[in-house]
Protein backbone atom coordinates (compact mmCIF):
# COMPACT_ATOMS: atom_id res chain seq x y z
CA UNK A 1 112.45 92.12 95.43
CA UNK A 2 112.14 88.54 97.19
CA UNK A 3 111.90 90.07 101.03
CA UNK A 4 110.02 88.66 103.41
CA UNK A 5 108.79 89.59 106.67
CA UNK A 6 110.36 86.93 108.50
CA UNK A 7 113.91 87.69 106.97
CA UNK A 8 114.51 90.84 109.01
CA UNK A 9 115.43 91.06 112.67
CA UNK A 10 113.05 93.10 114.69
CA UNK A 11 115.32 95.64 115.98
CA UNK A 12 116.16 96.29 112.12
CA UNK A 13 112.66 96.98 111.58
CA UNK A 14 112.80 99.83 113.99
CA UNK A 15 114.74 102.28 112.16
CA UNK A 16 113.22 101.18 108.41
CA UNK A 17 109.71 101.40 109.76
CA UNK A 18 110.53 105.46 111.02
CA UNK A 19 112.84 106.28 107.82
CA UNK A 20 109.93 105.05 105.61
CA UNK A 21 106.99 106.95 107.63
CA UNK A 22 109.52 110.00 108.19
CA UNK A 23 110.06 110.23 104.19
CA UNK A 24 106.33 110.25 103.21
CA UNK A 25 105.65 113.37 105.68
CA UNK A 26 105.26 116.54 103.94
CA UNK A 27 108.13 118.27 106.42
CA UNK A 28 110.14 115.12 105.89
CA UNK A 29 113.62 115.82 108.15
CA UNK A 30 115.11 113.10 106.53
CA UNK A 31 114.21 110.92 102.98
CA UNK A 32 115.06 107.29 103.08
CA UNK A 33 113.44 106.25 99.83
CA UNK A 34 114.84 102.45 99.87
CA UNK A 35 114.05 102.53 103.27
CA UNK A 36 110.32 103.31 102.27
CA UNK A 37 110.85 100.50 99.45
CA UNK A 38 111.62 97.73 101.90
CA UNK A 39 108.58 98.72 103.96
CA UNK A 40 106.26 98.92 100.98
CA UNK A 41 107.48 95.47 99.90
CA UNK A 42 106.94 93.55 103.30
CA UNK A 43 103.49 94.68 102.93
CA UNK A 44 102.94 94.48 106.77
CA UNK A 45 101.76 97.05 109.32
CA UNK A 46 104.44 97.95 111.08
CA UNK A 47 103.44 101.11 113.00
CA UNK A 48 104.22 99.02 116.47
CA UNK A 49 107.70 99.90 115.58
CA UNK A 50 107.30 103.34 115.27
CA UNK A 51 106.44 105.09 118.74
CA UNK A 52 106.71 108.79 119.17
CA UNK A 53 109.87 108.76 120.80
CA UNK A 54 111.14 106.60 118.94
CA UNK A 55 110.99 108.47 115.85
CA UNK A 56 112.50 111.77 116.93
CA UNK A 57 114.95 110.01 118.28
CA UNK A 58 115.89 108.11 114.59
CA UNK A 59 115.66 111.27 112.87
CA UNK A 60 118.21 112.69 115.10
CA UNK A 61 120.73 109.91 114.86
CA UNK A 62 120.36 110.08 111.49
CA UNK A 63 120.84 113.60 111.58
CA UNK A 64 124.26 113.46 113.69
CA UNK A 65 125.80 111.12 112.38
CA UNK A 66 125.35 112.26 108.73
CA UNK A 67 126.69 115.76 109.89
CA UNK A 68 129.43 114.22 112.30
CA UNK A 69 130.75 112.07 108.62
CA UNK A 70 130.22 114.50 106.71
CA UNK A 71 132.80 116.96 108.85
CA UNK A 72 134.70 113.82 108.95
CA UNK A 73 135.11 113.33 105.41
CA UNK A 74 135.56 117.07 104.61
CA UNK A 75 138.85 116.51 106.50
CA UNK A 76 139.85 113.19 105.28
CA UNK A 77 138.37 112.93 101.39
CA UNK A 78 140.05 109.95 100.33
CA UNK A 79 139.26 107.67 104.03
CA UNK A 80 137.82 104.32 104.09
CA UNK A 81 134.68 103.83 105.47
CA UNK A 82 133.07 100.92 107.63
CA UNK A 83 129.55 100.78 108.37
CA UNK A 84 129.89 98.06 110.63
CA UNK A 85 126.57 96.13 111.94
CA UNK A 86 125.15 97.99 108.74
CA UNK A 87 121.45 96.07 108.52
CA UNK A 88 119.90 98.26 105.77
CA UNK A 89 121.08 101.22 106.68
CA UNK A 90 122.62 103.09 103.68
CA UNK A 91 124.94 105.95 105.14
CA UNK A 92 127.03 105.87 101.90
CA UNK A 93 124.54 107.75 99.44
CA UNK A 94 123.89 109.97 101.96
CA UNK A 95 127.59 111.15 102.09
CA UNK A 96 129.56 109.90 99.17
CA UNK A 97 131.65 112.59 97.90
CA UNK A 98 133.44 110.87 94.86
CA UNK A 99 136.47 109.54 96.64
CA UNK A 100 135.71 107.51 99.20
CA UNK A 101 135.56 103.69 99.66
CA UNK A 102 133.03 102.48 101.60
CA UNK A 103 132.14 98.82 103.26
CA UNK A 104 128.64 97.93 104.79
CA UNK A 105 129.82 94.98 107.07
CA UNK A 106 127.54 92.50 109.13
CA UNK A 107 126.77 89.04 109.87
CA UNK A 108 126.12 86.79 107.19
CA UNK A 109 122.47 86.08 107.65
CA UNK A 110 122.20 89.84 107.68
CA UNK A 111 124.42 90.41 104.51
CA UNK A 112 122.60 87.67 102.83
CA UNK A 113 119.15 89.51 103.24
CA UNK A 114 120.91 93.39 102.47
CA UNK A 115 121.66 91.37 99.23
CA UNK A 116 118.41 91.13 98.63
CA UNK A 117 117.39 94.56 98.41
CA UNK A 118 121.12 96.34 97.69
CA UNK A 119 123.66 96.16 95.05
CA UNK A 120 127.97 96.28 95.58
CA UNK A 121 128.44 99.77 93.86
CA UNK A 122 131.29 101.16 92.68
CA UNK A 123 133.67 102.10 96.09
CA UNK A 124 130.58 100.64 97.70
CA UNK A 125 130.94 96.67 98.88
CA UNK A 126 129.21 94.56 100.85
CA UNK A 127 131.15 92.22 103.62
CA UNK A 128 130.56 88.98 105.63
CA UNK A 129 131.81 90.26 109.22
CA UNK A 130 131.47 90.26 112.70
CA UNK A 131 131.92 93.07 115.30
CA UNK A 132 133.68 90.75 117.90
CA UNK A 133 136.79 89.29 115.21
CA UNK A 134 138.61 90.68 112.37
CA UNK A 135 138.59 88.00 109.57
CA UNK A 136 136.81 90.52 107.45
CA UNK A 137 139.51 93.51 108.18
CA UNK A 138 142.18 91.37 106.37
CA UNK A 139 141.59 91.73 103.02
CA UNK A 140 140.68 95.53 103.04
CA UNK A 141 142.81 98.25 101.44
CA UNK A 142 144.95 100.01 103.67
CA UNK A 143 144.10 103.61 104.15
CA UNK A 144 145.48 106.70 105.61
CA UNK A 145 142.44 107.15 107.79
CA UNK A 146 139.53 105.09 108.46
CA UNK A 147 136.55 106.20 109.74
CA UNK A 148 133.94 103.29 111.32
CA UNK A 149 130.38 103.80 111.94
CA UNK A 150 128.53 101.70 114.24
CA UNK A 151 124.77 103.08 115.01
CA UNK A 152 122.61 100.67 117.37
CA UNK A 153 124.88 97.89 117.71
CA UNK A 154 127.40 98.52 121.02
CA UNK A 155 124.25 99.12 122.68
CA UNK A 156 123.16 95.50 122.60
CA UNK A 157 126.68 94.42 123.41
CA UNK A 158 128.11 93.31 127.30
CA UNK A 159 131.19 95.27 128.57
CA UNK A 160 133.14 92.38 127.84
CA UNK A 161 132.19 92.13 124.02
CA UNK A 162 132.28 96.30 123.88
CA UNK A 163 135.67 95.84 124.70
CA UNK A 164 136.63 92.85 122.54
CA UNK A 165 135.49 95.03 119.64
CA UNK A 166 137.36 98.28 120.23
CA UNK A 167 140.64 96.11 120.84
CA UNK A 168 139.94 94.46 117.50
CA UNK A 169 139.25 98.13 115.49
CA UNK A 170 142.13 99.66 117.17
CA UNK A 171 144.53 96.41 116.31
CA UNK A 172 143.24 96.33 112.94
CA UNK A 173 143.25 99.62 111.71
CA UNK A 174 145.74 101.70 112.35
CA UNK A 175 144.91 104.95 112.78
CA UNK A 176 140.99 105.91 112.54
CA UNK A 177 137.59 107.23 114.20
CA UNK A 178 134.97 105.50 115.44
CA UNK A 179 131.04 107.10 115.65
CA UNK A 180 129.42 104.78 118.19
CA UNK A 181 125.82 104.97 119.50
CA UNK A 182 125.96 104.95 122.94
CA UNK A 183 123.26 104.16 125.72
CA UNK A 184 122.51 105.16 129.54
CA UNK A 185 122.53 102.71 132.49
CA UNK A 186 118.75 103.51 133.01
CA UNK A 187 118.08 101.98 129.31
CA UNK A 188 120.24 98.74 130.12
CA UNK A 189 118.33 98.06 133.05
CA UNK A 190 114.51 99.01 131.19
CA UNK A 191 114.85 97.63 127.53
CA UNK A 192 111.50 95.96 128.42
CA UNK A 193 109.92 99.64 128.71
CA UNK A 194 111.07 101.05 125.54
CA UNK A 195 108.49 102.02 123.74
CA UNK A 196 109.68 100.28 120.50
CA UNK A 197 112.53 97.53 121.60
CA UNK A 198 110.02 96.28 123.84
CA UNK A 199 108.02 94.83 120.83
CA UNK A 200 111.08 93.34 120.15
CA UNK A 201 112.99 90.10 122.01
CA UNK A 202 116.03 92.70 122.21
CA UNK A 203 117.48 93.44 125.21
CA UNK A 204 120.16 96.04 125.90
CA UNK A 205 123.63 95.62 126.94
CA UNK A 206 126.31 97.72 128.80
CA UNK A 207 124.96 101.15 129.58
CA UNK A 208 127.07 104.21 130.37
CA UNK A 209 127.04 107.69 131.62
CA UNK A 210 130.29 108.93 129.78
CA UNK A 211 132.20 107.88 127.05
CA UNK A 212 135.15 108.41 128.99
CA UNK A 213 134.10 104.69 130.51
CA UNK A 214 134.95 103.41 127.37
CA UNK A 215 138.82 104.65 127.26
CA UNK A 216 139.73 102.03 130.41
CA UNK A 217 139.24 98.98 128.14
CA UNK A 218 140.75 100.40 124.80
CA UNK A 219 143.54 103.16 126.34
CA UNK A 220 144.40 104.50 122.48
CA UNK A 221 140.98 106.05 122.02
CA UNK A 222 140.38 109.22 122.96
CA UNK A 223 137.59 111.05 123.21
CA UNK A 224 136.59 113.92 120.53
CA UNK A 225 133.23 114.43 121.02
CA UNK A 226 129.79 113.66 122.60
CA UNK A 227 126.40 114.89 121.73
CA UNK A 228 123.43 113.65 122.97
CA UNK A 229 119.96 113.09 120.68
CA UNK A 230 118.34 115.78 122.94
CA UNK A 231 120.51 118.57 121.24
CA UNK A 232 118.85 117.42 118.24
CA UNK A 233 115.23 116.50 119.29
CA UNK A 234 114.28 119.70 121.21
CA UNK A 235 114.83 121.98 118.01
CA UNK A 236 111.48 120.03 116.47
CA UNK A 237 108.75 119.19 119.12
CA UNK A 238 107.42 120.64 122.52
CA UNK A 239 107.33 116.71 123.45
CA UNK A 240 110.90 116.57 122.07
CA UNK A 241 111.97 119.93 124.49
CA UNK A 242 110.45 118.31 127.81
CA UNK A 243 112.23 115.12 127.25
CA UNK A 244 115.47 116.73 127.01
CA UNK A 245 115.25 118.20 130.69
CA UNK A 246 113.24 115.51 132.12
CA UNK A 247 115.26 112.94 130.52
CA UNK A 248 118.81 114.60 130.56
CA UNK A 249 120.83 111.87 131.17
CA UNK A 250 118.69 109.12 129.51
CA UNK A 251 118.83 109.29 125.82
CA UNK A 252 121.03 107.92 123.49
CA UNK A 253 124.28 109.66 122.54
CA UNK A 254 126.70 109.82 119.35
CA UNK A 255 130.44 109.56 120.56
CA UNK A 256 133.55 110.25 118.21
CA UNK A 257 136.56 108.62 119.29
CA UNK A 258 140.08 109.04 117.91
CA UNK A 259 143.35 106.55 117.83
């Protein structure tokens, strides 16, 4: 493996850096052995990255959103999947169930490192793409249902390009769901307090309170779901319990949406 430390973008080392230390714990929640790989191979300390809060609250996405595609999948066995603004994230062995057909899709400096430390796999490709235009949607097989997973990307997006990428998923795939990390106002206005972003040159975009803000700029989505990473975090830690009454409203939330 050829990676170096200076090929990754921060914010990408923020969910590697947790999956790796989360694997290696005796209690592990979740195992992310390339994830632990990567980290090994950079050879760096990169504990910065991985704050308290943080970490519960990767665990948890990861958590959600494995359950949340899983259910989806149940229900639609033969769907193709788009893990759009993928970074080295690797949602498909965590939820392949023989059928599917899967495509880990971001920018090309971004692919070009993945390459690096992934392999295409069979119903598993790798694609040159960007969440704001669909020249990568073009040559995909057409599916009954699509499902398309994007975890810590709309959050660094404006309201303008949040809504030039759900008119560009809903005009290029006909029917499908969408799993979207979603982030408060109070987070768009403090990215320079978080306790790992802030190590980061990051800053967050469009914050909301509801998902139902989202259905004004793309009216075919609807809204099937909302859960926030509190639900999850307060079944593990007394820390993790306090935060999700002090900080109702404030964490980060997985939304489904439907068209």
């Amino acid at each position: 493996m050829e990676l170096k430390f200076g090929d990754i973008q921060e914010t990408a080392l923020i969910p590697l850096a947790i999956k790796a230390s989360e694997t290696v714990r005796p209690d592990a929640r979740i195992k992310d052995l390339k994830a632990k790989e990567i980290i090994d191979t950079l050879g760096v300390d990169v504990s910065k990255y991985d704050p308290f809060m943080s970490h519960e609250g990767v665990v948890a996405r990861t958590l959600l959103f494995r359950r949340e595609l899983n259910r989806l999948i149940k229900q639609y066995p033969d769907a193709l999947c788009v893990n759009l603004g993928c970074g080295f994230d690797d949602k498909f062995s965590q939820v392949d169930n023989g059928k599917i057909v899967w495509f880990d899709v971001d920018l090309p400096d971004q692919i070009a490192v993945r390459r690096k430390v992934y392999r295409d796999r069979e119903r598993c490709t790798m694609l040159d793409g960007s969440a704001l235009d669909n020249g990568w949607t073009k040559g995909l097989p057409k599916a009954k249902m699509n499902i398309i997973v994007m975890e810590g990307v709309l959050e660094y997006f404006s309201k303008k390009q949040v809504k030039t990428c759900l008119n560009m998923l809903c005009d290029s795939f006909e029917h499908g769901y969408l799993l979207a990390e979603l982030h408060s106002p109070f987070l768009e206005k403090n990215s320079k307090h978080h306790d790992a972003v802030k190590h980061t040159n990051a800053t967050f975009g469009w914050g909301t309170k509801s998902a139902k803000e989202y259905l004004p700029l793309e009216p075919r989505l609807k809204v099937i779901s909302e859960t926030s990473y509190n639900e999850e975090m307060k079944k593990y830690t007394i820390r993790g319990k306090l935060f999700a009454i002090i900080g109702k409203n404030m964490n980060n939330r997985l939304a489904v949406f439907r068209w």
